[in-house]
PDB file of N, CA and C in Angstrom:
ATOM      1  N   UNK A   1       0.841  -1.186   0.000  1.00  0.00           N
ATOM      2  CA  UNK A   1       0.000   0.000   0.000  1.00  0.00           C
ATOM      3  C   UNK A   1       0.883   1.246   0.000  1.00  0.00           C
ATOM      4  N   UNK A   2       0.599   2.037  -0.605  1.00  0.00           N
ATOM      5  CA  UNK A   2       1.515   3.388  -0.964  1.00  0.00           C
ATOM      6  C   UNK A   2       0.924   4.203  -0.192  1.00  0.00           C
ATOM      7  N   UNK A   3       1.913   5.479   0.998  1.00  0.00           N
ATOM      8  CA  UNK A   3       1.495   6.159   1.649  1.00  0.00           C
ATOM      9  C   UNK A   3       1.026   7.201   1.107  1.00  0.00           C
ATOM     10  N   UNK A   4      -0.140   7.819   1.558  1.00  0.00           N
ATOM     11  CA  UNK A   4      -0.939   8.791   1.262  1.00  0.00           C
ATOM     12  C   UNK A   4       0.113   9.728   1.220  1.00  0.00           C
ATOM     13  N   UNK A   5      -0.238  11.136   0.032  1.00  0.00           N
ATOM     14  CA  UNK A   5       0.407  12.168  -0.033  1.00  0.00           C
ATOM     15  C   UNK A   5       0.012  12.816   1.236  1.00  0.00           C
ATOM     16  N   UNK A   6      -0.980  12.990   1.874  1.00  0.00           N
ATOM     17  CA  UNK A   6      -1.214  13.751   2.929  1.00  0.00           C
ATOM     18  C   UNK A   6      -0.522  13.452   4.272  1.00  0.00           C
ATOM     19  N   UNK A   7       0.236  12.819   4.125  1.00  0.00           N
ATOM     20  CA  UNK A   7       1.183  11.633   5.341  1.00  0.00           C
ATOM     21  C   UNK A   7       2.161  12.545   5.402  1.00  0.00           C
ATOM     22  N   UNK A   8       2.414  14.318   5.576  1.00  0.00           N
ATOM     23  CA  UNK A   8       3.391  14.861   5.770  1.00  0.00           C
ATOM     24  C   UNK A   8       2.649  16.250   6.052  1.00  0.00           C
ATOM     25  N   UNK A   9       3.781  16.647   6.932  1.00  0.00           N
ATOM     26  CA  UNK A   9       3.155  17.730   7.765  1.00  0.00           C
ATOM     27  C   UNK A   9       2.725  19.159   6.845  1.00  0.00           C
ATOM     28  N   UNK A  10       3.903  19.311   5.852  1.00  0.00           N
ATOM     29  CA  UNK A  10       3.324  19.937   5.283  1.00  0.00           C
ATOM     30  C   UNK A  10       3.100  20.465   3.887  1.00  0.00           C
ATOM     31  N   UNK A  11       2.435  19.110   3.927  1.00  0.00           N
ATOM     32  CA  UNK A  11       1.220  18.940   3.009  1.00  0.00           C
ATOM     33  C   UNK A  11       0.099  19.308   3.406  1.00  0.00           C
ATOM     34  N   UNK A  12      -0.034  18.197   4.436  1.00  0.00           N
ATOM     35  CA  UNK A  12      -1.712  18.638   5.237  1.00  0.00           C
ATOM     36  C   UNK A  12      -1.843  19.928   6.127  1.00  0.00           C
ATOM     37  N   UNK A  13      -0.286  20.906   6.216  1.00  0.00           N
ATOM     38  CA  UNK A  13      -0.990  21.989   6.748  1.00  0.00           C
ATOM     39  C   UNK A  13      -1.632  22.978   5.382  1.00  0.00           C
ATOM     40  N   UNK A  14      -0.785  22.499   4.751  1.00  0.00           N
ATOM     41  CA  UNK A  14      -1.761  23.331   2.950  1.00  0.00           C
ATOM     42  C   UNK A  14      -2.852  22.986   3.030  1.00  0.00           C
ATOM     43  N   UNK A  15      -3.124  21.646   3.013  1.00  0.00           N
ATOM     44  CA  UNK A  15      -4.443  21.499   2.308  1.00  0.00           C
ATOM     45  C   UNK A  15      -5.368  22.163   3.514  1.00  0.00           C
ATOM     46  N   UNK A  16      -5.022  22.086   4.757  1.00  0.00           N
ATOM     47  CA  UNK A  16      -5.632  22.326   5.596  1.00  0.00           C
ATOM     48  C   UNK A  16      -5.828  23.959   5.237  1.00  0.00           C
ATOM     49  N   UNK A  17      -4.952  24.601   5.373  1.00  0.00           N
ATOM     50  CA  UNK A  17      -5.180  25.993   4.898  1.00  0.00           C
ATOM     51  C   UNK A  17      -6.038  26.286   3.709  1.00  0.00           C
ATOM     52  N   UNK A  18      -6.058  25.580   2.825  1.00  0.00           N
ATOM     53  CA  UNK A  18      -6.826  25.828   1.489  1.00  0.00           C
ATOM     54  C   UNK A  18      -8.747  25.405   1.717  1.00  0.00           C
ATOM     55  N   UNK A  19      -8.440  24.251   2.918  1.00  0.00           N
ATOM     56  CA  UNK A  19     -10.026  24.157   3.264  1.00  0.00           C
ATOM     57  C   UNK A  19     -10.786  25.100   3.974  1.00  0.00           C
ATOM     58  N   UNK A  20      -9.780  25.501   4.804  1.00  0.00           N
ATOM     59  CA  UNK A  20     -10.365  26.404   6.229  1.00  0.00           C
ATOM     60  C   UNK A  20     -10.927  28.115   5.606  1.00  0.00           C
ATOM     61  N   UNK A  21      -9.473  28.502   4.377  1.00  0.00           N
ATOM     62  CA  UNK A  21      -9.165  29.873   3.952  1.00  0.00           C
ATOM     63  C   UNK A  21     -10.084  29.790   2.471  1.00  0.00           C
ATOM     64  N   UNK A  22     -10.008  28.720   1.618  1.00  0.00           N
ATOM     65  CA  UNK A  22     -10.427  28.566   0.432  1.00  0.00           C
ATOM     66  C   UNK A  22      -9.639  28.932  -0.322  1.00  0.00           C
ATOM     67  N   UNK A  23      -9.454  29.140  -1.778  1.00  0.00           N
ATOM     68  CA  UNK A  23      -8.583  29.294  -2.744  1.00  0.00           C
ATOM     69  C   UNK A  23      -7.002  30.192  -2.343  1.00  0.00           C
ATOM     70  N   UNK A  24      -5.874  29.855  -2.457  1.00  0.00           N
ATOM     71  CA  UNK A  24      -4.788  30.949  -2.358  1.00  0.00           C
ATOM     72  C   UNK A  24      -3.906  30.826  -2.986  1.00  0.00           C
ATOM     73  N   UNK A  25      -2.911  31.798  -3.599  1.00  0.00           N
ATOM     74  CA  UNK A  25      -2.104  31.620  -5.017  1.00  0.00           C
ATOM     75  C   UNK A  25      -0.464  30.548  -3.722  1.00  0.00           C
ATOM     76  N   UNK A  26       0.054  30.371  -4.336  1.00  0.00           N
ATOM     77  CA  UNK A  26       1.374  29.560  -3.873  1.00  0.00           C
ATOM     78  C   UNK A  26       1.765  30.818  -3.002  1.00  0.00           C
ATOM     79  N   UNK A  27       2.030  32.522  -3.328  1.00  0.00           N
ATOM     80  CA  UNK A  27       2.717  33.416  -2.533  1.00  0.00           C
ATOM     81  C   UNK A  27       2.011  33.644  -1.230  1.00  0.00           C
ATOM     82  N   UNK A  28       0.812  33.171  -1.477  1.00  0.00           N
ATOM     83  CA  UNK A  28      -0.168  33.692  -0.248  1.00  0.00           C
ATOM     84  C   UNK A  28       0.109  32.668   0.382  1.00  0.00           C
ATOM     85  N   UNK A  29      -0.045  31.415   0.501  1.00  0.00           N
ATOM     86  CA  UNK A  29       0.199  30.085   1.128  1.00  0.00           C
ATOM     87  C   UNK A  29       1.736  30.426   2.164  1.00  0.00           C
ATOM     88  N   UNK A  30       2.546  30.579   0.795  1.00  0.00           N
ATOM     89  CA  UNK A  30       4.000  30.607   1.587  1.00  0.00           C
ATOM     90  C   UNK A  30       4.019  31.454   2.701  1.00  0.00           C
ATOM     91  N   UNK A  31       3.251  32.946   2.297  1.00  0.00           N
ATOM     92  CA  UNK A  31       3.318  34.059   3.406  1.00  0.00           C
ATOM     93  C   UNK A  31       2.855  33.538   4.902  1.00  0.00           C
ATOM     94  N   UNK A  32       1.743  32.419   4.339  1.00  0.00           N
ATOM     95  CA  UNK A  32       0.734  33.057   5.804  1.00  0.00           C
ATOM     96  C   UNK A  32       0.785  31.463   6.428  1.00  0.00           C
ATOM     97  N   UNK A  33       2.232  30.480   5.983  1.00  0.00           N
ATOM     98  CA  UNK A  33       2.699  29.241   6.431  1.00  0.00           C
ATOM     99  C   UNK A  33       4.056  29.685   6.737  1.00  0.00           C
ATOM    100  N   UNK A  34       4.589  30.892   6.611  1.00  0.00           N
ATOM    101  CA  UNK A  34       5.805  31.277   6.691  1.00  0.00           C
ATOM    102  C   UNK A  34       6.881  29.981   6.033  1.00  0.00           C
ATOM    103  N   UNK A  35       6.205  29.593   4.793  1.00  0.00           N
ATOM    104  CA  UNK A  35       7.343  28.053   4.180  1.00  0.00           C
ATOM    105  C   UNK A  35       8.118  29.072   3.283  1.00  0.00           C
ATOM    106  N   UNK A  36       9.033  28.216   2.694  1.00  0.00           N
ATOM    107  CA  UNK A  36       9.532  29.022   1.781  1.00  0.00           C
ATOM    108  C   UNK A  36       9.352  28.812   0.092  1.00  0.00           C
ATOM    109  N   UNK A  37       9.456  29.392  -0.658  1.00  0.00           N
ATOM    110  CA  UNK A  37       8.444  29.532  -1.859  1.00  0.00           C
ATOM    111  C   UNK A  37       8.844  28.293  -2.510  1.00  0.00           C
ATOM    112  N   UNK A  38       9.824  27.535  -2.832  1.00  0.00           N
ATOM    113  CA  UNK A  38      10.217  26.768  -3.281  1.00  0.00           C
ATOM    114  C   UNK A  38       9.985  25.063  -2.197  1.00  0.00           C
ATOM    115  N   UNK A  39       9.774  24.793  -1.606  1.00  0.00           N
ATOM    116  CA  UNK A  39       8.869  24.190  -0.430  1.00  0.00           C
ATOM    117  C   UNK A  39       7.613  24.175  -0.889  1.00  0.00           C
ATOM    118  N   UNK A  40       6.889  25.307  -0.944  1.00  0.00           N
ATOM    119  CA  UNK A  40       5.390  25.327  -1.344  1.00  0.00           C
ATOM    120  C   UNK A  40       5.239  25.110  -2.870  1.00  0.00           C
ATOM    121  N   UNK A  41       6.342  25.502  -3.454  1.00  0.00           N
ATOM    122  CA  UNK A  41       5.445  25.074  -5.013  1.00  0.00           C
ATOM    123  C   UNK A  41       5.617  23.646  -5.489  1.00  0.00           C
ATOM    124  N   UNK A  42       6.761  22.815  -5.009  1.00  0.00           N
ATOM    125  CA  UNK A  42       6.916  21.095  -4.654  1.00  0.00           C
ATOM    126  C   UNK A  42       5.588  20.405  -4.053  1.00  0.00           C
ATOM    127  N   UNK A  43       5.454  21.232  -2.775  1.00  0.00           N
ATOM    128  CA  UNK A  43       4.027  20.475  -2.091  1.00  0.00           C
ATOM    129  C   UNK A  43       2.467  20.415  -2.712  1.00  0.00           C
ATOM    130  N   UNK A  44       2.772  21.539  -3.502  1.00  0.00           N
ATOM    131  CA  UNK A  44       1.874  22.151  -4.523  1.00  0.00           C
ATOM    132  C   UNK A  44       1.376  20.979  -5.741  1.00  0.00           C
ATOM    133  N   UNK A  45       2.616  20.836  -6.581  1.00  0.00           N
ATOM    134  CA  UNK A  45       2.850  19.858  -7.327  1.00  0.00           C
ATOM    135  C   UNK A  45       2.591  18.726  -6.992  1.00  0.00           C
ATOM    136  N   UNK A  46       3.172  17.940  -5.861  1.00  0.00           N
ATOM    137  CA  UNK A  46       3.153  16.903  -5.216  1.00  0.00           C
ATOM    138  C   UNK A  46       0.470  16.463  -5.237  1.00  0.00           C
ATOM    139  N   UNK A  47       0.301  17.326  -4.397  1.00  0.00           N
ATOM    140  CA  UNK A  47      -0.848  17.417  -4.288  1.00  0.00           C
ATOM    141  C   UNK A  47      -1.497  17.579  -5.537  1.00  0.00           C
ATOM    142  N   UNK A  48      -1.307  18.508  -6.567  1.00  0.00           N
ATOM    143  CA  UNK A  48      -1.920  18.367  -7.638  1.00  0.00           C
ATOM    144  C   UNK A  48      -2.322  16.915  -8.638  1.00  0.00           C
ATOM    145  N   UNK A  49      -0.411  16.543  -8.307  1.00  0.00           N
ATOM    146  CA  UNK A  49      -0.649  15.248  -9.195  1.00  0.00           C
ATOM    147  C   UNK A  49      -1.395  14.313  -8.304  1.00  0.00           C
ATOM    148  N   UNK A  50      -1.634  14.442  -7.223  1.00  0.00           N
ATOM    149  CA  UNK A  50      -2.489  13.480  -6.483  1.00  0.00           C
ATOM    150  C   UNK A  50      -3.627  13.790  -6.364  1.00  0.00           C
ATOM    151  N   UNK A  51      -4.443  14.751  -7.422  1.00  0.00           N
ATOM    152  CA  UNK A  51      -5.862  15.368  -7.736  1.00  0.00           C
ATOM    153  C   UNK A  51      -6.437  15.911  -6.200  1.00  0.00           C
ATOM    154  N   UNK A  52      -5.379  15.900  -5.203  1.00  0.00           N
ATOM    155  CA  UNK A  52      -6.092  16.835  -4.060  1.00  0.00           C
ATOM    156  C   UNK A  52      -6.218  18.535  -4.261  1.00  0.00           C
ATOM    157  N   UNK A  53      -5.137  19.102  -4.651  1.00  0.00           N
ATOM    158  CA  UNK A  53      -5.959  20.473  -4.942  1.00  0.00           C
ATOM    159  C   UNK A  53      -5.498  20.588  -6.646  1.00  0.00           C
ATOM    160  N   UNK A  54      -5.911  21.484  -7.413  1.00  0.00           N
ATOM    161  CA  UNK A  54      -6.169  22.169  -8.695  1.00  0.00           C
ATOM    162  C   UNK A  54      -5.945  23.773  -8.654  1.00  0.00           C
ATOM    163  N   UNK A  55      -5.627  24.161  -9.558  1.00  0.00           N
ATOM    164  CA  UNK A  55      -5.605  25.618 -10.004  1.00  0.00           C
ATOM    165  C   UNK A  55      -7.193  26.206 -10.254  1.00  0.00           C
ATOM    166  N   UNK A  56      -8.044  26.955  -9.756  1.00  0.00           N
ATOM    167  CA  UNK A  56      -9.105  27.378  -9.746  1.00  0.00           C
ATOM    168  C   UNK A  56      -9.361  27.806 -11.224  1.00  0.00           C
ATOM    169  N   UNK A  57     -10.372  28.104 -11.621  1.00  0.00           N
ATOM    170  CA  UNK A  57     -11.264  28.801 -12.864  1.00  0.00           C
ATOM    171  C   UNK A  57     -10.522  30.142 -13.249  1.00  0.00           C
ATOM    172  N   UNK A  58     -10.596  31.072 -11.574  1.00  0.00           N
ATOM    173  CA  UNK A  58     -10.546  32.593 -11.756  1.00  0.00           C
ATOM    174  C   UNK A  58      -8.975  32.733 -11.326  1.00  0.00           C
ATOM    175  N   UNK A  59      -8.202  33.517 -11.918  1.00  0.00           N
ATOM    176  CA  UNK A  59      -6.797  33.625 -10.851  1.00  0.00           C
ATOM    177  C   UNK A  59      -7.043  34.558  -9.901  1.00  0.00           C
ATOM    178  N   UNK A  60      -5.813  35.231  -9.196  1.00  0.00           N
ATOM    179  CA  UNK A  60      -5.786  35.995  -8.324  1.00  0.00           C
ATOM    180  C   UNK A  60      -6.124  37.183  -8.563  1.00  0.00           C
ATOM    181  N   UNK A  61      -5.923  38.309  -8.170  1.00  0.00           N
ATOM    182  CA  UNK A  61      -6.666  39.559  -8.499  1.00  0.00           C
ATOM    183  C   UNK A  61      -4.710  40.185  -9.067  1.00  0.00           C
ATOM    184  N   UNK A  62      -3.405  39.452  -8.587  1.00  0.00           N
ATOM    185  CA  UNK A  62      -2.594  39.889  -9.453  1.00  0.00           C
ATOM    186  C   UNK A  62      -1.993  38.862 -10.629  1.00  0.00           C
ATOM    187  N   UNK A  63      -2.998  38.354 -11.254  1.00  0.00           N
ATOM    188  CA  UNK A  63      -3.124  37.354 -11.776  1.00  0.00           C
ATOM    189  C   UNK A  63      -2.319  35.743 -12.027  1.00  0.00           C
ATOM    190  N   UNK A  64      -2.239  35.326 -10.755  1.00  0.00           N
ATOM    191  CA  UNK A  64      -1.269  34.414 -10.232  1.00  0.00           C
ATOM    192  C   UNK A  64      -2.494  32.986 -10.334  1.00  0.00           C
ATOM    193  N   UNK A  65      -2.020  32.322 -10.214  1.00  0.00           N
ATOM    194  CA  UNK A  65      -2.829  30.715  -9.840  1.00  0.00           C
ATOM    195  C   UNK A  65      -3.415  30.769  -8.845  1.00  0.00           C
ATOM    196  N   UNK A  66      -4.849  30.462  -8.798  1.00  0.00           N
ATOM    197  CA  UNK A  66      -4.873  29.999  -7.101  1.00  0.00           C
ATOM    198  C   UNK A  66      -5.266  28.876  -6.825  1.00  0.00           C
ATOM    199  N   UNK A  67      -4.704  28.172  -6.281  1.00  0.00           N
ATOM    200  CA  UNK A  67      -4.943  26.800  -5.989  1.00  0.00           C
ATOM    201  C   UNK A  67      -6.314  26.571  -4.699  1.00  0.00           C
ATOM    202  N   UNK A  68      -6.981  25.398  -5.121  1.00  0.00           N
ATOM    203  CA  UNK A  68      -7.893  24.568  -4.274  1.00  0.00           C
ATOM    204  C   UNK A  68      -7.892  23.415  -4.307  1.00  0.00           C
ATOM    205  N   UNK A  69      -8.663  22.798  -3.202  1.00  0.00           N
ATOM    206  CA  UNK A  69      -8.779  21.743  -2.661  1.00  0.00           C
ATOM    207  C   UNK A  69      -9.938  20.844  -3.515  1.00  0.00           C
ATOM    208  N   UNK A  70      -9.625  19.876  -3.786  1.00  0.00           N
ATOM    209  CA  UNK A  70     -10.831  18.907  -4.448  1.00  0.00           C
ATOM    210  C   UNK A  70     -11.510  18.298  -2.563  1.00  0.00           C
ATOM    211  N   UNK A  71     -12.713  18.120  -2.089  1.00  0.00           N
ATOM    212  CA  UNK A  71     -13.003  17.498  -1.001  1.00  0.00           C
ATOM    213  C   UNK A  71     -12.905  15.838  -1.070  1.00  0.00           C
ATOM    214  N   UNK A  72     -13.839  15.982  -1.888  1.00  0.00           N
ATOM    215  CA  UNK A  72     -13.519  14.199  -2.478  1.00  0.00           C
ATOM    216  C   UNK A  72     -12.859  13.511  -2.547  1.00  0.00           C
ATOM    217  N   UNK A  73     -11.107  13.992  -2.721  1.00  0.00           N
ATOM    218  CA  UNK A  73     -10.398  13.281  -3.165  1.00  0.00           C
ATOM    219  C   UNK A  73      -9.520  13.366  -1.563  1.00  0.00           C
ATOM    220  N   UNK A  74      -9.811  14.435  -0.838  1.00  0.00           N
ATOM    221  CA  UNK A  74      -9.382  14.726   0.529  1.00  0.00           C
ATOM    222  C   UNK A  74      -9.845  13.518   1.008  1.00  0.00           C
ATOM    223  N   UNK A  75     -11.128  13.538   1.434  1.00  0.00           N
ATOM    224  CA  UNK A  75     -12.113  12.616   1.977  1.00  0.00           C
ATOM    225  C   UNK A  75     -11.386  11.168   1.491  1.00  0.00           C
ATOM    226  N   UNK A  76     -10.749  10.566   0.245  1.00  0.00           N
ATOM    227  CA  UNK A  76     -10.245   9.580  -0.137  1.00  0.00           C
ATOM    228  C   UNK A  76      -9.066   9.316   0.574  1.00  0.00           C
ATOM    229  N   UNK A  77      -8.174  10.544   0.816  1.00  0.00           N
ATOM    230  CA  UNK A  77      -6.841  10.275   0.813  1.00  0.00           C
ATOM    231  C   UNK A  77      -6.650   9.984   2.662  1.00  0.00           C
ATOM    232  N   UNK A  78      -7.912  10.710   3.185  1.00  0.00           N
ATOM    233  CA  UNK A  78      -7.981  10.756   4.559  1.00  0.00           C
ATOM    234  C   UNK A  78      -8.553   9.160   4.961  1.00  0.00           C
ATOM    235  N   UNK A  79      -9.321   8.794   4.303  1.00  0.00           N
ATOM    236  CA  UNK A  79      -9.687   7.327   4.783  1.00  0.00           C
ATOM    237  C   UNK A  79      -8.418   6.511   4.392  1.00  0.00           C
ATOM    238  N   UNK A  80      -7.809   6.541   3.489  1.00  0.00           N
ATOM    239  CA  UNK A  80      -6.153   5.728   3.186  1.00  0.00           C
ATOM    240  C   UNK A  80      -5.396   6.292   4.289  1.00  0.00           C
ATOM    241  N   UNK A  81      -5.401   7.122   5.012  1.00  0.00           N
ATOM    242  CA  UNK A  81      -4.428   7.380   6.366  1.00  0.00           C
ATOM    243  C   UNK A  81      -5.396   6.463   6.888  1.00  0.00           C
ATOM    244  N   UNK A  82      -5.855   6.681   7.291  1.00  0.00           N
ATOM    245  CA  UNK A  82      -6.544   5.951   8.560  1.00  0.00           C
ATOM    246  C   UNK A  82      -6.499   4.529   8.250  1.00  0.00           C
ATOM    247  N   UNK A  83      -6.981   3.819   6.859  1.00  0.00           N
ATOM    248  CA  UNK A  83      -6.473   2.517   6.995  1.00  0.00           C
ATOM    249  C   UNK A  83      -5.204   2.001   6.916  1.00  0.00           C
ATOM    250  N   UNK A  84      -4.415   2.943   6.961  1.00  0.00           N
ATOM    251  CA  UNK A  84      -2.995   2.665   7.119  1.00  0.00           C
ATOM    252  C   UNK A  84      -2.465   2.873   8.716  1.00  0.00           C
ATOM    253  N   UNK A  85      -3.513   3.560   9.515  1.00  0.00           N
ATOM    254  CA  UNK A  85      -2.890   3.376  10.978  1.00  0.00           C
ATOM    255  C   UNK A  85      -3.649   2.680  11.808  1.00  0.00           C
ATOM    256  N   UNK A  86      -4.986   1.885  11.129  1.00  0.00           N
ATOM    257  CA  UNK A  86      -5.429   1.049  11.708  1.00  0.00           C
ATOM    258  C   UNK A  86      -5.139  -0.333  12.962  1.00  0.00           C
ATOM    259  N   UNK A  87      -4.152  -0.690  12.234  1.00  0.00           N
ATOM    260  CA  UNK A  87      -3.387  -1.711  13.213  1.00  0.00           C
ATOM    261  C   UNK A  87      -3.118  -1.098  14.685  1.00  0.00           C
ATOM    262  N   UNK A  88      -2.895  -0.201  14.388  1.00  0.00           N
ATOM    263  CA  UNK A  88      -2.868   0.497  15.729  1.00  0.00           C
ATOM    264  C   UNK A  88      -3.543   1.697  16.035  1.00  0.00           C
ATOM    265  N   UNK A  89      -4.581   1.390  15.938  1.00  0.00           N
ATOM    266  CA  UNK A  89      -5.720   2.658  16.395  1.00  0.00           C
ATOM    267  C   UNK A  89      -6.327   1.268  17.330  1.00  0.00           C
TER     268      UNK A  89
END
């Protein structure tokens, strides 16, 4: 079984930020995670190709990407943690 992308801290503090805040370009993320920009656009990537978040419809208002969260695929990746720490839950 292959560990969930969300199996790292921060990953899931993005995605977590992107659920709580809703859409934010990679600069806004980095700012307000204090990561550093190159950190966030890997974790970025990383999550995309794992269809947890996407680049939105509309960009930013300085016309940058803004990334979101798919729930669905959250909701997927979160039940694969959990059956992966099952044995010991």
């Amino acid at each position: 079984m292959e560990p969930s992308v969300l199996m790292n801290l921060t990953r899931g503090r993005i995605v977590h930020m992107l659920i709580t805040g809703g859409p934010a370009t990679a600069r806004e993320i980095s700012t307000a995670l204090s990561l550093n920009a190159v950190t966030v656009t890997r974790a970025l990537g990383l999550l995309s190709k794992a269809g947890i978040v996407g680049i939105t419809d509309t960009p930013s208002a300085d016309f940058r990407p803004a990334y979101a969260v798919d729930p669905p695929q959250v909701f997927d990746e979160l039940a694969q943690v959990r059956h992966f720490f099952a044995p010991w839950l």
